[in-house]
C-alpha atoms as a PDB file:
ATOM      1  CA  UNK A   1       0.000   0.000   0.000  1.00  0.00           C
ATOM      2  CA  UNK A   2       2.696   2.297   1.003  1.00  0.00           C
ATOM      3  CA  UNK A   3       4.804   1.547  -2.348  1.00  0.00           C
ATOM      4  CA  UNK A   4       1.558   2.057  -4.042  1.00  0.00           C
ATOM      5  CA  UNK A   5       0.805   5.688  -2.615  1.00  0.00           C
ATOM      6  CA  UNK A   6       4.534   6.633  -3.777  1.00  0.00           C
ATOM      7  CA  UNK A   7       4.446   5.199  -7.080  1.00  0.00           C
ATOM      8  CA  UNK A   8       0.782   7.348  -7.594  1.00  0.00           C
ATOM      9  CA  UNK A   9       2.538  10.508  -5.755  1.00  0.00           C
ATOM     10  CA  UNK A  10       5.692  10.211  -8.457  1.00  0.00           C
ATOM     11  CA  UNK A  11       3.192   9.447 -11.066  1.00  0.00           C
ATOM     12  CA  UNK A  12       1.483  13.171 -10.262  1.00  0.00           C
ATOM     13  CA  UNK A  13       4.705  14.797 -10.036  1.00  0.00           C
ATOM     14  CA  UNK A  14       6.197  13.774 -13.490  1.00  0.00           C
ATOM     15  CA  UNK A  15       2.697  14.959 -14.433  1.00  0.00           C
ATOM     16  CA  UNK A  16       2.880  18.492 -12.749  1.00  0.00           C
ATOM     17  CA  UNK A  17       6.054  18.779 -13.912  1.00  0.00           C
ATOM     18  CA  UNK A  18       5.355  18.030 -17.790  1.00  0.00           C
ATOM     19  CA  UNK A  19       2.571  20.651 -17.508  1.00  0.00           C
ATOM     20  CA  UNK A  20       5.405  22.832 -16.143  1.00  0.00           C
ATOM     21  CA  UNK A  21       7.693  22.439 -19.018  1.00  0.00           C
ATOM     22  CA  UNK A  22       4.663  22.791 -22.012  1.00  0.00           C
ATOM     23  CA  UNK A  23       3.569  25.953 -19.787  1.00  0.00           C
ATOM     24  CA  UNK A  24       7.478  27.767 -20.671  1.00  0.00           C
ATOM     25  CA  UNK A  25       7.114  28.155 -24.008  1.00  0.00           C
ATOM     26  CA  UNK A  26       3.478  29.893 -23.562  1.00  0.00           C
ATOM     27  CA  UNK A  27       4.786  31.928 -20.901  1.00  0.00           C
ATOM     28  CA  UNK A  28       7.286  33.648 -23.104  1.00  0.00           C
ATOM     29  CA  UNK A  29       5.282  34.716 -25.617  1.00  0.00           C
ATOM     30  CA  UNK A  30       3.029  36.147 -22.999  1.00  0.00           C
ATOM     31  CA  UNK A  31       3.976  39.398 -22.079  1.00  0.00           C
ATOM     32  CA  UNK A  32       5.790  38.723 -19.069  1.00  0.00           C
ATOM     33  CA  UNK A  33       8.071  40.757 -19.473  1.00  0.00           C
ATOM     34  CA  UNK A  34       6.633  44.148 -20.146  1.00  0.00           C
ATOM     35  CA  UNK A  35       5.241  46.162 -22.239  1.00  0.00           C
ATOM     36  CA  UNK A  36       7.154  48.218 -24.672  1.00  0.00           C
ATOM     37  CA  UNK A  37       5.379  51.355 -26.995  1.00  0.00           C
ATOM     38  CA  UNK A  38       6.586  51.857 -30.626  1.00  0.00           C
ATOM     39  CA  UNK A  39       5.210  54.981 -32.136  1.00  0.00           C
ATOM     40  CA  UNK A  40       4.987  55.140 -35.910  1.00  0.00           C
ATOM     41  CA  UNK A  41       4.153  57.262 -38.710  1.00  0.00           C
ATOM     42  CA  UNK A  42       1.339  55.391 -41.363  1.00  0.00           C
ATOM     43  CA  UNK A  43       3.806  55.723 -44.278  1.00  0.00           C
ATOM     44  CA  UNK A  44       4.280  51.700 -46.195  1.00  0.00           C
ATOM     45  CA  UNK A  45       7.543  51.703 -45.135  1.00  0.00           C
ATOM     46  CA  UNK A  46       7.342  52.368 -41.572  1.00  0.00           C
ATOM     47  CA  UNK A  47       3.585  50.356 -40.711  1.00  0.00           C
ATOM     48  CA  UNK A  48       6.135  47.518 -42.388  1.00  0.00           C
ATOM     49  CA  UNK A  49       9.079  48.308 -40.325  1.00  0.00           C
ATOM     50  CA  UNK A  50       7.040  48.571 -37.002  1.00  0.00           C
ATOM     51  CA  UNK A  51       5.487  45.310 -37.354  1.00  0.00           C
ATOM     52  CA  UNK A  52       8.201  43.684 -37.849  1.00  0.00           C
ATOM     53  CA  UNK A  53      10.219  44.888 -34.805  1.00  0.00           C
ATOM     54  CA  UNK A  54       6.825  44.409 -32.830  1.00  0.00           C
ATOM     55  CA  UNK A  55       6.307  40.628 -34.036  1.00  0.00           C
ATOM     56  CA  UNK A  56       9.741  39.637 -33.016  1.00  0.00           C
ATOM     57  CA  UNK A  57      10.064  41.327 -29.794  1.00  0.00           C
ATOM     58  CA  UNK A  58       6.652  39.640 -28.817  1.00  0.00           C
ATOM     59  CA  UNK A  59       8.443  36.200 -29.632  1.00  0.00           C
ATOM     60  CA  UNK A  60      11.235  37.329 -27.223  1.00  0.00           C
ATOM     61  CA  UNK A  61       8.010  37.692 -24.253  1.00  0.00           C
ATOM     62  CA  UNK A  62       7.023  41.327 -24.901  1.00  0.00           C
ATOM     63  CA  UNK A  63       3.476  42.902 -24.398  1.00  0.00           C
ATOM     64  CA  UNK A  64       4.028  45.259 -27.318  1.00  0.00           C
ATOM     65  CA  UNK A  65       1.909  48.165 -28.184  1.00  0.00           C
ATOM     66  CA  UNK A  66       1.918  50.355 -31.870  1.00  0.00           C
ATOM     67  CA  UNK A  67       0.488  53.888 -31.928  1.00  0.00           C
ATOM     68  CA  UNK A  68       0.001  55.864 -34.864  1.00  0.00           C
ATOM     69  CA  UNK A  69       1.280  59.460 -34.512  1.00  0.00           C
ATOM     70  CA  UNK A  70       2.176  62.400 -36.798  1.00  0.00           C
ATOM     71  CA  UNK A  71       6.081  62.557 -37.311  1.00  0.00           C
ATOM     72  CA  UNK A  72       6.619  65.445 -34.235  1.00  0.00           C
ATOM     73  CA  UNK A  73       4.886  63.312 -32.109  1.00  0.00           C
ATOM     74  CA  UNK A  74       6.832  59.764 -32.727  1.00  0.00           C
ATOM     75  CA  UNK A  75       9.584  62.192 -31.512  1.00  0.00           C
ATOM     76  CA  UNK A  76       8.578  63.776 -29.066  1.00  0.00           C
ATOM     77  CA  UNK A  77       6.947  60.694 -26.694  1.00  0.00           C
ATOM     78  CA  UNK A  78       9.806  59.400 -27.109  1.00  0.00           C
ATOM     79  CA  UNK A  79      11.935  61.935 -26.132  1.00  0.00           C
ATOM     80  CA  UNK A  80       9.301  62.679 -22.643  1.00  0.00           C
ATOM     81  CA  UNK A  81       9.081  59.047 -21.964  1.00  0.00           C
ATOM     82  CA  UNK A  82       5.678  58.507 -22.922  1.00  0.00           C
ATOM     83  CA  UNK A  83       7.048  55.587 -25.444  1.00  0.00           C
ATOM     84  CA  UNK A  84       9.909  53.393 -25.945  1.00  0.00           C
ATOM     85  CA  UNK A  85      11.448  53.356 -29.337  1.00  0.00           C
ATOM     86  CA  UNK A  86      10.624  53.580 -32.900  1.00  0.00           C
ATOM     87  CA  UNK A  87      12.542  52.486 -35.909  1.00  0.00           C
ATOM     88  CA  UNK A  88      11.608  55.046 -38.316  1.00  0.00           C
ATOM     89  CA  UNK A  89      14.156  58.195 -37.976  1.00  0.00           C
ATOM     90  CA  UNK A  90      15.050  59.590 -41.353  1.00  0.00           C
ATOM     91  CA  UNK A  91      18.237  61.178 -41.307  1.00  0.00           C
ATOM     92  CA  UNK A  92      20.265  62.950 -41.582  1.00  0.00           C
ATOM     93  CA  UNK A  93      18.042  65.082 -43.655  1.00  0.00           C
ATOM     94  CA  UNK A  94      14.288  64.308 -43.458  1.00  0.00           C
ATOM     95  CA  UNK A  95      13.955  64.255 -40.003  1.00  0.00           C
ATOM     96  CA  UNK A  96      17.483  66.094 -38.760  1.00  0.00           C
ATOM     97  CA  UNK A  97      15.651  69.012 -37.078  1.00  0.00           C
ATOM     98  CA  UNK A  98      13.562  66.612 -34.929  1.00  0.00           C
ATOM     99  CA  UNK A  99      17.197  65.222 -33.677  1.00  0.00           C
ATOM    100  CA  UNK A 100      17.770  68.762 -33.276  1.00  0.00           C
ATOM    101  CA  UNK A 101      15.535  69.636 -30.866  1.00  0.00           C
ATOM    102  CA  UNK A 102      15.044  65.955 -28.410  1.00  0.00           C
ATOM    103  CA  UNK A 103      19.176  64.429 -29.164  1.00  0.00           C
ATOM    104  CA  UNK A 104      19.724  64.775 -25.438  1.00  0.00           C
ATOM    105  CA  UNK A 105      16.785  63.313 -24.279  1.00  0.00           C
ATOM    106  CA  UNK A 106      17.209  60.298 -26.843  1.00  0.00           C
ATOM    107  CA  UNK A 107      19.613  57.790 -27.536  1.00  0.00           C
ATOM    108  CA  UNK A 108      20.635  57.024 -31.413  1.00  0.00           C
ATOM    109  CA  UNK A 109      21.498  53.403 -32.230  1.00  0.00           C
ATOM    110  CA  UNK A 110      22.324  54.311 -36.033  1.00  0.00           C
ATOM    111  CA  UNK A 111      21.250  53.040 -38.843  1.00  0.00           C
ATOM    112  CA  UNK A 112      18.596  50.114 -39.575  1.00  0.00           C
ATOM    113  CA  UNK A 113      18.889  50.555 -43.027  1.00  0.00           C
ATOM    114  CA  UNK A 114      21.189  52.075 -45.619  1.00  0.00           C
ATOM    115  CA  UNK A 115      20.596  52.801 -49.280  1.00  0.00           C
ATOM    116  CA  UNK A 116      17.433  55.098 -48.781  1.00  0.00           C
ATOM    117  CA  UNK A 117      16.692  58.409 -50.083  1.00  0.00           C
ATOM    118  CA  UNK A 118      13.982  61.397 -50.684  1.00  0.00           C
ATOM    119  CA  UNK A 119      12.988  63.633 -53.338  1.00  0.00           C
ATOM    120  CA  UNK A 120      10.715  64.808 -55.923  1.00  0.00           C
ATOM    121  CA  UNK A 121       9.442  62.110 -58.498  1.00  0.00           C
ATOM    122  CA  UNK A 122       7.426  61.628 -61.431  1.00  0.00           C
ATOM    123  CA  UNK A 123       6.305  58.953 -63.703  1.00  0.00           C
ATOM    124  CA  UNK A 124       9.245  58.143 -66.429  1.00  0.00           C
ATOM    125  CA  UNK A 125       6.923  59.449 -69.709  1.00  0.00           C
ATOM    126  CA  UNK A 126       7.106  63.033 -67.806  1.00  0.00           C
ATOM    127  CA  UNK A 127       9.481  64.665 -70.343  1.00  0.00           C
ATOM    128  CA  UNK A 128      11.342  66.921 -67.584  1.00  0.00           C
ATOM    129  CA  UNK A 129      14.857  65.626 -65.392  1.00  0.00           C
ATOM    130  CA  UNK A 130      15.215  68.450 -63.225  1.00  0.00           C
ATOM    131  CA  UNK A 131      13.747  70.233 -60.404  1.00  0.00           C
ATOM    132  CA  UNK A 132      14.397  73.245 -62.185  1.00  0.00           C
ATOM    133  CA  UNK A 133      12.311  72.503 -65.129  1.00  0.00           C
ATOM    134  CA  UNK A 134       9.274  72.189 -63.018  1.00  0.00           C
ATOM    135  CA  UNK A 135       8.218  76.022 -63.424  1.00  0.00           C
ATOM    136  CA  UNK A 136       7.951  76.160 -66.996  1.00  0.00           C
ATOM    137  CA  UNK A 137       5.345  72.973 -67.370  1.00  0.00           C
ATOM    138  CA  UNK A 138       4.046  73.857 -64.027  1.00  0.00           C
ATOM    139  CA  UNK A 139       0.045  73.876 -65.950  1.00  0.00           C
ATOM    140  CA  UNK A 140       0.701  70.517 -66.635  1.00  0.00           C
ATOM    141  CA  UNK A 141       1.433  69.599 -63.623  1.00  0.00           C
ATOM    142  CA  UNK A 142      -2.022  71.810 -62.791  1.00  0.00           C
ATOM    143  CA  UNK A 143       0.435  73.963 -60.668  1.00  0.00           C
ATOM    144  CA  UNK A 144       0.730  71.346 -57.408  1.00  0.00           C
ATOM    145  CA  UNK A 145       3.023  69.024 -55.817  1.00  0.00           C
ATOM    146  CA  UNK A 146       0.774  65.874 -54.314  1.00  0.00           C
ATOM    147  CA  UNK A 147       2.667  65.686 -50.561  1.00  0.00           C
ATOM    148  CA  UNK A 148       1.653  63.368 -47.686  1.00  0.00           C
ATOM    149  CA  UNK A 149       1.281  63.905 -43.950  1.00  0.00           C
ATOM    150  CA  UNK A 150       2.064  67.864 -42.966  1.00  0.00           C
ATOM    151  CA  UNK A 151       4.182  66.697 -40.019  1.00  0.00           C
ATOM    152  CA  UNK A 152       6.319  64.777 -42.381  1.00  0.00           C
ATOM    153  CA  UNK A 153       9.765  66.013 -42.640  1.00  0.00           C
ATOM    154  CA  UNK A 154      10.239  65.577 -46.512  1.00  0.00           C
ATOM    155  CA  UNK A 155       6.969  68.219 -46.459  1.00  0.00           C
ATOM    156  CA  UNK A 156       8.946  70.570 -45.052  1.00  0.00           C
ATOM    157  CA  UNK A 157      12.152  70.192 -46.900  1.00  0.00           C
ATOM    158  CA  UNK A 158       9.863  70.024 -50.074  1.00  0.00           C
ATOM    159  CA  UNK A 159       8.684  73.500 -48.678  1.00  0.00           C
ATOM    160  CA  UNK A 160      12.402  74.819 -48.505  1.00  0.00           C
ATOM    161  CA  UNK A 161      12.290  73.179 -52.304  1.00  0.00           C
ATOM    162  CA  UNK A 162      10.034  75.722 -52.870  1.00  0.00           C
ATOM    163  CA  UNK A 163      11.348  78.243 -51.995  1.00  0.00           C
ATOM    164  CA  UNK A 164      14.882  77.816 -53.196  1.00  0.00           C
ATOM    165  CA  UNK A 165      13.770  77.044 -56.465  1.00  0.00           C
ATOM    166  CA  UNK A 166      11.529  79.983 -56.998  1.00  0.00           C
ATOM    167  CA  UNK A 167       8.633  76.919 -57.582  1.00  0.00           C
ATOM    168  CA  UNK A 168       5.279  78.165 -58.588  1.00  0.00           C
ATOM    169  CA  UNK A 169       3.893  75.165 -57.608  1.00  0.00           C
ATOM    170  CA  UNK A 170       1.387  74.557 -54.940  1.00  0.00           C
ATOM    171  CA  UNK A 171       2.135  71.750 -52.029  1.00  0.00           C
ATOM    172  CA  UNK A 172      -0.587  69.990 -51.490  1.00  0.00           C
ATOM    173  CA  UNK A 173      -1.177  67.713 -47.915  1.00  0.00           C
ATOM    174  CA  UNK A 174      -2.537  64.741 -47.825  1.00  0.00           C
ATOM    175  CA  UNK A 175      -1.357  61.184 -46.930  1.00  0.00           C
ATOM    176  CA  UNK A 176       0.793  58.372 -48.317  1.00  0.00           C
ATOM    177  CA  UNK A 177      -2.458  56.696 -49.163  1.00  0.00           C
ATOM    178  CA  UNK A 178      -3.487  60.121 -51.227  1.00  0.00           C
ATOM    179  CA  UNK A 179      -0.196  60.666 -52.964  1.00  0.00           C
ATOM    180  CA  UNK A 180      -0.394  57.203 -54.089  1.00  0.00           C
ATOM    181  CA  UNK A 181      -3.859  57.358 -55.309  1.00  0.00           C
ATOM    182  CA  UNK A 182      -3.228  60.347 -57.105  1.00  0.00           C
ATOM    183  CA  UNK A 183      -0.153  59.209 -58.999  1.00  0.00           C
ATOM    184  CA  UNK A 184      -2.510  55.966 -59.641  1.00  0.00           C
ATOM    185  CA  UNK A 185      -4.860  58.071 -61.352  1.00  0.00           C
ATOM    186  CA  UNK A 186      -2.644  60.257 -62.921  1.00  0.00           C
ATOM    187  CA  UNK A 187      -0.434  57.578 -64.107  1.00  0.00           C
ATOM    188  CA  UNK A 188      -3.704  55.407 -65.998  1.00  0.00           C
ATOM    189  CA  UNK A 189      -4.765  58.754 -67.784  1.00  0.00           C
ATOM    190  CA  UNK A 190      -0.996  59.355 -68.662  1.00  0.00           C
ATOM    191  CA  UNK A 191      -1.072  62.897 -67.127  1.00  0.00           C
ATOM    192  CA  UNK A 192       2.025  64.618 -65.802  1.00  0.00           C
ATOM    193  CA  UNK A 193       2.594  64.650 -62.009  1.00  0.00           C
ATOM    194  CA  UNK A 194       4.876  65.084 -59.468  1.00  0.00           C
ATOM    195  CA  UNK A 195       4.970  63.676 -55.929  1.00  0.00           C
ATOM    196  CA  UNK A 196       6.969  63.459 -53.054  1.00  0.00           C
ATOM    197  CA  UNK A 197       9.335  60.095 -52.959  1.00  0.00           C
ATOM    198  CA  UNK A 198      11.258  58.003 -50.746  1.00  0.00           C
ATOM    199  CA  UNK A 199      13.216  54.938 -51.256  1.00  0.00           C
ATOM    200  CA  UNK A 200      11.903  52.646 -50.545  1.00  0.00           C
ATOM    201  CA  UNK A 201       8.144  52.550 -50.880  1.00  0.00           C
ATOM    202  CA  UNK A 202       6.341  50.263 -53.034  1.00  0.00           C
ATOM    203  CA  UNK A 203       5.419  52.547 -55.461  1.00  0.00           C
ATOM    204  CA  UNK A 204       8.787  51.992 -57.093  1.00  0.00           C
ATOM    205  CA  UNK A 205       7.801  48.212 -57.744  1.00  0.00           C
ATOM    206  CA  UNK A 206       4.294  49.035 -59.159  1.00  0.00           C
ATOM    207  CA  UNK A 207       5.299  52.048 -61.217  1.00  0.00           C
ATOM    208  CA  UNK A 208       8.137  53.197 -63.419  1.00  0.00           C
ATOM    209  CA  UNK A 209       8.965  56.129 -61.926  1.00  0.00           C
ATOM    210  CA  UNK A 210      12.310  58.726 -61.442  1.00  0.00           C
ATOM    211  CA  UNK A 211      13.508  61.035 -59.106  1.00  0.00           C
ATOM    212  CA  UNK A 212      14.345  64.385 -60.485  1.00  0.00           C
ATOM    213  CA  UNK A 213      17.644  65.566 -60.109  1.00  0.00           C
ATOM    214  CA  UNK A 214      18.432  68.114 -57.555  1.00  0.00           C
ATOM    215  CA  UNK A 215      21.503  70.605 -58.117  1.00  0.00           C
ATOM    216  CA  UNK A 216      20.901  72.999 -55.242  1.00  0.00           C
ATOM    217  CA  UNK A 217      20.886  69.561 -52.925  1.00  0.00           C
ATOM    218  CA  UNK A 218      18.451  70.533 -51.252  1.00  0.00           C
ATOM    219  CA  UNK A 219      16.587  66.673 -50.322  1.00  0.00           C
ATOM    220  CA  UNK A 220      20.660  65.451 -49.600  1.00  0.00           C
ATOM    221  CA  UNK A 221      22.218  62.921 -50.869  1.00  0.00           C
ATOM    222  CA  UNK A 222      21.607  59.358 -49.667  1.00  0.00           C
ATOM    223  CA  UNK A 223      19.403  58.991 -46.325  1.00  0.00           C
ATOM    224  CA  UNK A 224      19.735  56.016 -43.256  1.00  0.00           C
ATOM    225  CA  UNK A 225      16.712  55.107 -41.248  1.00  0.00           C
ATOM    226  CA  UNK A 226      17.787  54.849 -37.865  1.00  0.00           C
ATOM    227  CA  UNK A 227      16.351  53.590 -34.510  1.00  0.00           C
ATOM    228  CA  UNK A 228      15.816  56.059 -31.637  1.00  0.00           C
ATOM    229  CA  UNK A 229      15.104  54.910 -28.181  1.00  0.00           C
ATOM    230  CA  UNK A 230      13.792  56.682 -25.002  1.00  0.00           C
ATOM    231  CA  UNK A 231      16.518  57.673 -22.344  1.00  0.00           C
ATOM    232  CA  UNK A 232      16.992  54.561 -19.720  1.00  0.00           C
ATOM    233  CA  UNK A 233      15.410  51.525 -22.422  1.00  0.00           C
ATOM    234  CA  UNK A 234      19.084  49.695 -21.811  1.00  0.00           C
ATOM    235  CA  UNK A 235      18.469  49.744 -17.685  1.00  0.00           C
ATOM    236  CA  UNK A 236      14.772  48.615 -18.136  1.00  0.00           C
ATOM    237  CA  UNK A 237      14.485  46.199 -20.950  1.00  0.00           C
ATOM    238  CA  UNK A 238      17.994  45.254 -21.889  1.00  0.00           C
ATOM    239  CA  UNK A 239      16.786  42.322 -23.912  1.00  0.00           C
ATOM    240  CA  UNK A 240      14.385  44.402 -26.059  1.00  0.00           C
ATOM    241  CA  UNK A 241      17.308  47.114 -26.187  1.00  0.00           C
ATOM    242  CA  UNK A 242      19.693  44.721 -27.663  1.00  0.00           C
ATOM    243  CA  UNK A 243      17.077  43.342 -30.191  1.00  0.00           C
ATOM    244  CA  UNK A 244      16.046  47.047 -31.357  1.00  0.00           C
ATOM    245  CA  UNK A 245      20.054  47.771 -31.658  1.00  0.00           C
ATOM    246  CA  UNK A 246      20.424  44.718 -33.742  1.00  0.00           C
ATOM    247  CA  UNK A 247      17.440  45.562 -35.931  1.00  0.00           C
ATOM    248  CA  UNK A 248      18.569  45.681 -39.467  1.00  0.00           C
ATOM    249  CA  UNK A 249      17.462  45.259 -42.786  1.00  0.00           C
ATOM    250  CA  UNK A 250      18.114  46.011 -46.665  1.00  0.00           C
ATOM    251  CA  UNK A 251      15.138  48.229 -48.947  1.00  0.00           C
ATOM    252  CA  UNK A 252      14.974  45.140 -50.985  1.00  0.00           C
ATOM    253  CA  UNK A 253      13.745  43.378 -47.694  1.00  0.00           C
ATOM    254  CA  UNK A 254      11.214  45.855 -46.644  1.00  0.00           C
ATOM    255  CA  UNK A 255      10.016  46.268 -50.584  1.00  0.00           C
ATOM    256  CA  UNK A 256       9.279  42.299 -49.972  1.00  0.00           C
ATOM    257  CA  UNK A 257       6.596  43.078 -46.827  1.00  0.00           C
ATOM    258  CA  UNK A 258       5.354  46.490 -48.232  1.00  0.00           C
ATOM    259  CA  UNK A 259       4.335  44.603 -51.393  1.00  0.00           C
ATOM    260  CA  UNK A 260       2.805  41.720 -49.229  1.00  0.00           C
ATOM    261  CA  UNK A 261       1.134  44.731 -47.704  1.00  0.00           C
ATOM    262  CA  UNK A 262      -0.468  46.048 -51.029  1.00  0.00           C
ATOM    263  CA  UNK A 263      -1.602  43.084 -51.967  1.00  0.00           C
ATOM    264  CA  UNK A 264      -3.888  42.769 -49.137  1.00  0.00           C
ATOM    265  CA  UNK A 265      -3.876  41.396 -45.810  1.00  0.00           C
ATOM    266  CA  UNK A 266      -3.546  42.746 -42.037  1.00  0.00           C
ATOM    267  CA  UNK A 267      -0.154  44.092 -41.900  1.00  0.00           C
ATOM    268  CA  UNK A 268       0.966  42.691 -38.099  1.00  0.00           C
ATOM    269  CA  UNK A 269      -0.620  39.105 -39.950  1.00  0.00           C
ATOM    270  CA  UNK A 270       1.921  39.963 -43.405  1.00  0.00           C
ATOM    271  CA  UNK A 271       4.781  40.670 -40.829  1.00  0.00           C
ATOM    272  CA  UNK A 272       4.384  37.617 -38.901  1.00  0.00           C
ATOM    273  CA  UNK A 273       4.693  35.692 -42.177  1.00  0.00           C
ATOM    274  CA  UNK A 274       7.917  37.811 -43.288  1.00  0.00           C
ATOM    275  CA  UNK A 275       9.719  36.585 -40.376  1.00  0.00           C
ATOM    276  CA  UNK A 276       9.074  33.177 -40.659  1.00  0.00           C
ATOM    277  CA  UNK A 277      10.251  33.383 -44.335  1.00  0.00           C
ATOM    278  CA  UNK A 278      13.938  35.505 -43.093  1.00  0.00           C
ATOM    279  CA  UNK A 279      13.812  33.541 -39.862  1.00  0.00           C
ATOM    280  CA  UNK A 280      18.402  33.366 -40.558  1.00  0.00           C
ATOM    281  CA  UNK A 281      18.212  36.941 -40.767  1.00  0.00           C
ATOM    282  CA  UNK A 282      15.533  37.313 -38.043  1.00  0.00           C
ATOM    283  CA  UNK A 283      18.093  35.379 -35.554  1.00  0.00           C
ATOM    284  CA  UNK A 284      20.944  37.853 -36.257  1.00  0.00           C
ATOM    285  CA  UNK A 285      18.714  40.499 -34.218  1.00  0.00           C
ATOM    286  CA  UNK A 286      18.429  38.507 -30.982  1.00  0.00           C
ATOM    287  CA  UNK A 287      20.724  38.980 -28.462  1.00  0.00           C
END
């Protein structure tokens, strides 16, 4: 009887303890060990970009949050505190006056991805290369240049554009989602247009298109995205620090998801599947 109660009693253990071991693998995907904000700006690239970090940090045991802001304010909660990190600073022109004003407050971990770049484009049939040509077919272009979000920093440098170039063009606000369904339209009718660009977006895929050159320089010359974390992330979430400073990636890796994106689909659901598919290039982020 008595070898019989310890035989049941080890039986239940082994049990309790199996439970224990399938429970480890839940318990790391569940949060439990903090919550961490990304801000983000609803531009292709960066709702891409921001899934991506968010899907693998949740695999590392992260109760991640996204929030959709205007470009100041990505910045800016970051800078106060309010959020954590976000992997979408253009610099060192498009978004070089926001590091301006929060770079003590923030910490830079460089570059996530090189080979990037702003300007004006328009579709390739548009029978101008320059910038300065745009004033004297400016009623063809019905005197506007379709922008995106105001808080956008290639809005305002298109603005200094403007001005430097004498433009008699109008800049007109809107959204990624409106530039792109202008240059849609404009593109199926074969009228001229001209929009505000950056590499990479997948426009580029979908349309033969071609940045117009710039002699005064005033867009730059080739443009990093960067990741920018809150003051004290290191001391508080060292793990999810050393995954956002490992966070890198190529345009021709992002064009993948921001296609996947167009197509259709919930991006966070698109993500998930992009890092299964780079799951070697995924690992080189963990710590």
């Amino acid at each position: 009887m008595h070898q019989a109660r310890k035989t049941r009693a080890a039986h239940w253990a082994g049990i309790i303890m199996i439970i224990a071991l399938l429970a480890l693998p839940m318990a790391a995907t569940a949060g439990d060990k903090g919550r961490i904000s990304l801000p983000y700006v609803e531009w292709a690239s960066e709702v891409a970009s921001t899934n991506v970090v968010r899907v693998v940090l949740e695999e590392a045991g992260y109760d991640v949050r996204m929030v959709s802001v205007s470009a100041a304010a990505m910045w800016q909660s970051v800078a106060t505190g309010d959020q954590d990190a976000f992997v979408a600073a253009w610099l060192p022109t498009t978004h070089g006056h926001y590091l301006e004003q929060v770079q003590d407050r923030v910490e830079d971990l460089g570059p996530n991805m090189e080979g990037t770049r702003i300007g004006l484009a328009v579709p390739t049939y548009v029978e101008i290369d320059s910038i300065e040509e745009l004033n004297d077919h400016r009623r063809q272009f019905g005197r506007q240049i379709i922008g995106i979000d105001p808080g956008a920093g290639i809005m305002s440098t298109t603005e200094d554009a403007i001005e430097e170039y004498g433009l008699n063009l109008r800049l007109v606000e809107g959204s990624d989602a409106t530039m792109t369904g202008v240059l849609a339209n404009a593109i199926r009718t074969n009228d001229w247009v001209v929009v505000t660009a950056w590499t990479p977006h997948w426009k580029e895929a979908r349309w033969d298109l071609k940045y117009l050159e710039d002699p005064k320089g005033i867009y730059g010359g080739e443009e990093y995205v960067h990741t920018i974390v809150r003051a004290g992330l290191k001391d508080d979430m060292p793990e999810a620090y050393a995954i956002l400073n490992n966070f890198n990636w190529t345009p021709e890796k992002m064009a993948e998801l921001m296609v996947m994106n167009e197509e259709g689909g919930d991006p966070y659901d698109n993500a998930k599947r992009w890092v299964e598919q780079n799951r070697d290039l995924v690992d080189t982020w963990l710590p």
